[in-house]
N, C-alpha and C. Protein backbone atom coordinates (compact mmCIF):
# COMPACT_ATOMS: atom_id res chain seq x y z
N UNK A 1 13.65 -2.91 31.83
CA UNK A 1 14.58 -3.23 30.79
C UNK A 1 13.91 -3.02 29.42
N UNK A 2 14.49 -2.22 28.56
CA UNK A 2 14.11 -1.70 27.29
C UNK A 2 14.11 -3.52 26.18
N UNK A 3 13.48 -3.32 25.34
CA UNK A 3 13.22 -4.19 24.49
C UNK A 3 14.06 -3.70 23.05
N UNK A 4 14.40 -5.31 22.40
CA UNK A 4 14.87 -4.43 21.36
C UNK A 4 13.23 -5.00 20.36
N UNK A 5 13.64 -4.13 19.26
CA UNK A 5 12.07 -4.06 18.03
C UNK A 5 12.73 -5.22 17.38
N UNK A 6 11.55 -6.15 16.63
CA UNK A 6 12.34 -6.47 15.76
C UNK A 6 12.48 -6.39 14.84
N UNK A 7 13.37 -7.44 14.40
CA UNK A 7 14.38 -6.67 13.07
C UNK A 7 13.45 -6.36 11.84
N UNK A 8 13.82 -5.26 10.88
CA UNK A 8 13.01 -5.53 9.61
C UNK A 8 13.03 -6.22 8.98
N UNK A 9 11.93 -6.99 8.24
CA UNK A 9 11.94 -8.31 7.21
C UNK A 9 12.07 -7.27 6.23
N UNK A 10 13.58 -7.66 5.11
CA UNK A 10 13.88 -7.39 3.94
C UNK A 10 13.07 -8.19 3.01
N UNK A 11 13.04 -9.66 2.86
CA UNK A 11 12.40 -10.48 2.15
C UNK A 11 11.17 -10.44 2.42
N UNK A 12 10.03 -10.36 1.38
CA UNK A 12 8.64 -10.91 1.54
C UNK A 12 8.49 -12.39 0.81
N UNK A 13 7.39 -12.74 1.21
CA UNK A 13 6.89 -14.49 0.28
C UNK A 13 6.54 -13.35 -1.10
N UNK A 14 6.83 -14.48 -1.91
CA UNK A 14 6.71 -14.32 -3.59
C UNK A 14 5.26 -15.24 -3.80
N UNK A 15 4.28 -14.35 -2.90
CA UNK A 15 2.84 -15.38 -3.16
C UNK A 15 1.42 -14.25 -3.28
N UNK A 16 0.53 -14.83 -4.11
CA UNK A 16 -0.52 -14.06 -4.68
C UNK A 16 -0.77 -12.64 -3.14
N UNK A 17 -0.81 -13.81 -2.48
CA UNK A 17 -1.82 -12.97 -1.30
C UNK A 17 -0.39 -11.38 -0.77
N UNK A 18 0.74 -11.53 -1.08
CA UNK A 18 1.72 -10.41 -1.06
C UNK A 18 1.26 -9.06 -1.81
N UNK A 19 1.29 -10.05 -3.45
CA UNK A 19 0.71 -9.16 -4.28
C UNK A 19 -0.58 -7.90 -4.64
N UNK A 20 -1.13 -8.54 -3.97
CA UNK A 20 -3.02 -8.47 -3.49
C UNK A 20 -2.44 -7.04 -2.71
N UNK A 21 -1.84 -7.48 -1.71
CA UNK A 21 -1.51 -6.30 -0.41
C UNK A 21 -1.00 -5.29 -0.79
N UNK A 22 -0.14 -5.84 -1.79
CA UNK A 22 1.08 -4.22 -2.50
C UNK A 22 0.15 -3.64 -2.98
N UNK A 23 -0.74 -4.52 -4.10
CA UNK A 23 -1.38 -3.60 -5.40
C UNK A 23 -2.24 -2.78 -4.18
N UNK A 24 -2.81 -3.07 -3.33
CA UNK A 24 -4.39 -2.43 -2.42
C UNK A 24 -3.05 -1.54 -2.02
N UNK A 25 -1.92 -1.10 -1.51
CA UNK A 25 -1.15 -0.09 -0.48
C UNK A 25 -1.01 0.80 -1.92
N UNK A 26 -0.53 0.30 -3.04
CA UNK A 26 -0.04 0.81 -3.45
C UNK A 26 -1.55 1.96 -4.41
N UNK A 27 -2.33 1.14 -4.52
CA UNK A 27 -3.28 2.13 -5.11
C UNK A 27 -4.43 2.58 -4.73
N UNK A 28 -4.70 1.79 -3.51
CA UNK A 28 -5.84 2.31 -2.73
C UNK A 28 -5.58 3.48 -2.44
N UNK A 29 -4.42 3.52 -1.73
CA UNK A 29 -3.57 4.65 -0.34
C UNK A 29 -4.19 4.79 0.89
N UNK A 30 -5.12 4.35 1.13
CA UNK A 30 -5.62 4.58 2.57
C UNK A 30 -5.58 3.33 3.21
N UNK A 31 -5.24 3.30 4.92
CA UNK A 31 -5.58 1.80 5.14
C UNK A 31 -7.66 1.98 5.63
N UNK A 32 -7.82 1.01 5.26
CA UNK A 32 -9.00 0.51 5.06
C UNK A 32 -9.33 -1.10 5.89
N UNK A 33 -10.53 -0.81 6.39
CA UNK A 33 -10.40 -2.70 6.70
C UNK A 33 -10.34 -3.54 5.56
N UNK A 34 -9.73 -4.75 5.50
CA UNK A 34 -9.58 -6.07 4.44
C UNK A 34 -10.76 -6.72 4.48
N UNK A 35 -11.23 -6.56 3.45
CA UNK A 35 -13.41 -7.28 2.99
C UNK A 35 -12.88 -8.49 1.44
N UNK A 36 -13.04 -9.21 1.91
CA UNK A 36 -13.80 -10.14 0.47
C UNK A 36 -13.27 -9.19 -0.78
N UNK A 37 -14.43 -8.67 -0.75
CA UNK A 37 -14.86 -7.64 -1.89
C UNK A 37 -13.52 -6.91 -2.29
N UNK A 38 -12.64 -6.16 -1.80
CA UNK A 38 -11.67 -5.41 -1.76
C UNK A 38 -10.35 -6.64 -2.30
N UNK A 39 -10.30 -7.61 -1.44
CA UNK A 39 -9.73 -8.58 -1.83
C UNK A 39 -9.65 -8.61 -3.61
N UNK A 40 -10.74 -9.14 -3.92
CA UNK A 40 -11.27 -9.63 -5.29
C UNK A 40 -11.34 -8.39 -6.07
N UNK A 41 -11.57 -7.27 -5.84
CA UNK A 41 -11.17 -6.20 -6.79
C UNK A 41 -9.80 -5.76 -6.96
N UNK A 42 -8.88 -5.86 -5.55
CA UNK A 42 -7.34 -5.99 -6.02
C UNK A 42 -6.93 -7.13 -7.41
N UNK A 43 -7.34 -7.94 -6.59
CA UNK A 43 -6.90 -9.53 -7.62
C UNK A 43 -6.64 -9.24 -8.50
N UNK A 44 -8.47 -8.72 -9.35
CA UNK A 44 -8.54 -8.70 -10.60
C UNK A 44 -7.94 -7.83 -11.48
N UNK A 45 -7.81 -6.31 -10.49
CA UNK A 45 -7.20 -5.36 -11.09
C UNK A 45 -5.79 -5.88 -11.45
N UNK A 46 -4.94 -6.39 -10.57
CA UNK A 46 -3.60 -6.77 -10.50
C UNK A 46 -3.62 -7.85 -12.06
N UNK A 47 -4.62 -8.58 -12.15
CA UNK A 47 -4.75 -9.79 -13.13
C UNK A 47 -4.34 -8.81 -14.73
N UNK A 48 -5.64 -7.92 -14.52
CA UNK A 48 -5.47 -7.10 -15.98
C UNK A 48 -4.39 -6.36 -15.85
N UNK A 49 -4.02 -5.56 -14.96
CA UNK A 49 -2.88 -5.34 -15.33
C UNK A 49 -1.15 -5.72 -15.65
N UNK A 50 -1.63 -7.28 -14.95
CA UNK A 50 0.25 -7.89 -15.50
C UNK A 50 -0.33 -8.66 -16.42
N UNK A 51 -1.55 -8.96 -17.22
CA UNK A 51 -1.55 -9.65 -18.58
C UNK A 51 -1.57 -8.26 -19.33
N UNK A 52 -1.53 -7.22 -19.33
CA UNK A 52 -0.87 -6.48 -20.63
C UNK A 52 0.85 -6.70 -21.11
N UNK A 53 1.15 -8.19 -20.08
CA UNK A 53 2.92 -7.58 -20.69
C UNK A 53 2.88 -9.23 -21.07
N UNK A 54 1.95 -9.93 -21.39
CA UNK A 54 1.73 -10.93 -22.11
C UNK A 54 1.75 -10.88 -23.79
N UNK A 55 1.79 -12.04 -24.36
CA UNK A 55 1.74 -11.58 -25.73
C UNK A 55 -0.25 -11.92 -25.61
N UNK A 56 -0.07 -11.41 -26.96
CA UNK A 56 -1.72 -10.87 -27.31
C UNK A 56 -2.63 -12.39 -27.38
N UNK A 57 -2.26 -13.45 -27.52
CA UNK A 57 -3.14 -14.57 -27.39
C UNK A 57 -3.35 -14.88 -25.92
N UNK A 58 -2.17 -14.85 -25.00
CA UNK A 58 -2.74 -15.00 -23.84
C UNK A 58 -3.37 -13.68 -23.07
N UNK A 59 -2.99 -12.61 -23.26
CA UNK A 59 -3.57 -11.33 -23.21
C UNK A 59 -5.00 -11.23 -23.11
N UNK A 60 -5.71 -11.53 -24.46
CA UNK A 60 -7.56 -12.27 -24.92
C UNK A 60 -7.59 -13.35 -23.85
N UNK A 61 -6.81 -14.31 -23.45
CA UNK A 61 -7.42 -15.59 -22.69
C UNK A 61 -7.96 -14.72 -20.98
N UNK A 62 -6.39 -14.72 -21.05
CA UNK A 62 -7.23 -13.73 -19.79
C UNK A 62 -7.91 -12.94 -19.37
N UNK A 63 -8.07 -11.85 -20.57
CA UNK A 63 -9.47 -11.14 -20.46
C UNK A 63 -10.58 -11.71 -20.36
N UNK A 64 -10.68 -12.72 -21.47
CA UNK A 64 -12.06 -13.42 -21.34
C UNK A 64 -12.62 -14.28 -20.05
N UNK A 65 -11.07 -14.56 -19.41
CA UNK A 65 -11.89 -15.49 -18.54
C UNK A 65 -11.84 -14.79 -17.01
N UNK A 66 -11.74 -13.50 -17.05
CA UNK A 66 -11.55 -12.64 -16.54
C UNK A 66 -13.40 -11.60 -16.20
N UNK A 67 -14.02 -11.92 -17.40
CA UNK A 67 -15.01 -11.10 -17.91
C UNK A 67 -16.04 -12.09 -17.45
C-alpha cells in the first residue's frame, strides 16, 4: 500500500534560528554541514544586513556591538 507524502508546510516559525537557515540557503547555495562557526557567520551577516533599514542611531549601536 502506497503512502501518501506529507503535506507541504506553507507556514514557517517567525524565529531567529528560521532566519539563520534562509540567509545560509539563500547565500551560501550549497548544502554544507551546519558548524557553530557557519551558524554565527550567518547571524551576523543577517544582523548587518537588516540594521541598514534602521535609522542611523540604532544602525551605529549595532555595529558597534556587533564589532
Amino acid at each position: 500500500m502506497a503512502t501518501r507524502p506529507d503535506p507541504i508546510r506553507l507556514i514557517h516559525d517567525n524565529d531567529p534560528a528560521w532566519i539563520i537557515e534562509l540567509w545560509l540557503r539563500i547565500h551560501d547555495g550549497r548544502p554544507a554541514p551546519v558548524t557553530a562557526e557557519r551558524i554565527n557567520k550567518a547571524a551576523l551577516e543577517a544582523l548587518r544586513a537588516l540594521s541598514a533599514h534602521l535609522e542611523p542611531g540604532k544602525q551605529r549601536a549595532v555595529k558597534a556591538a556587533l564589532d
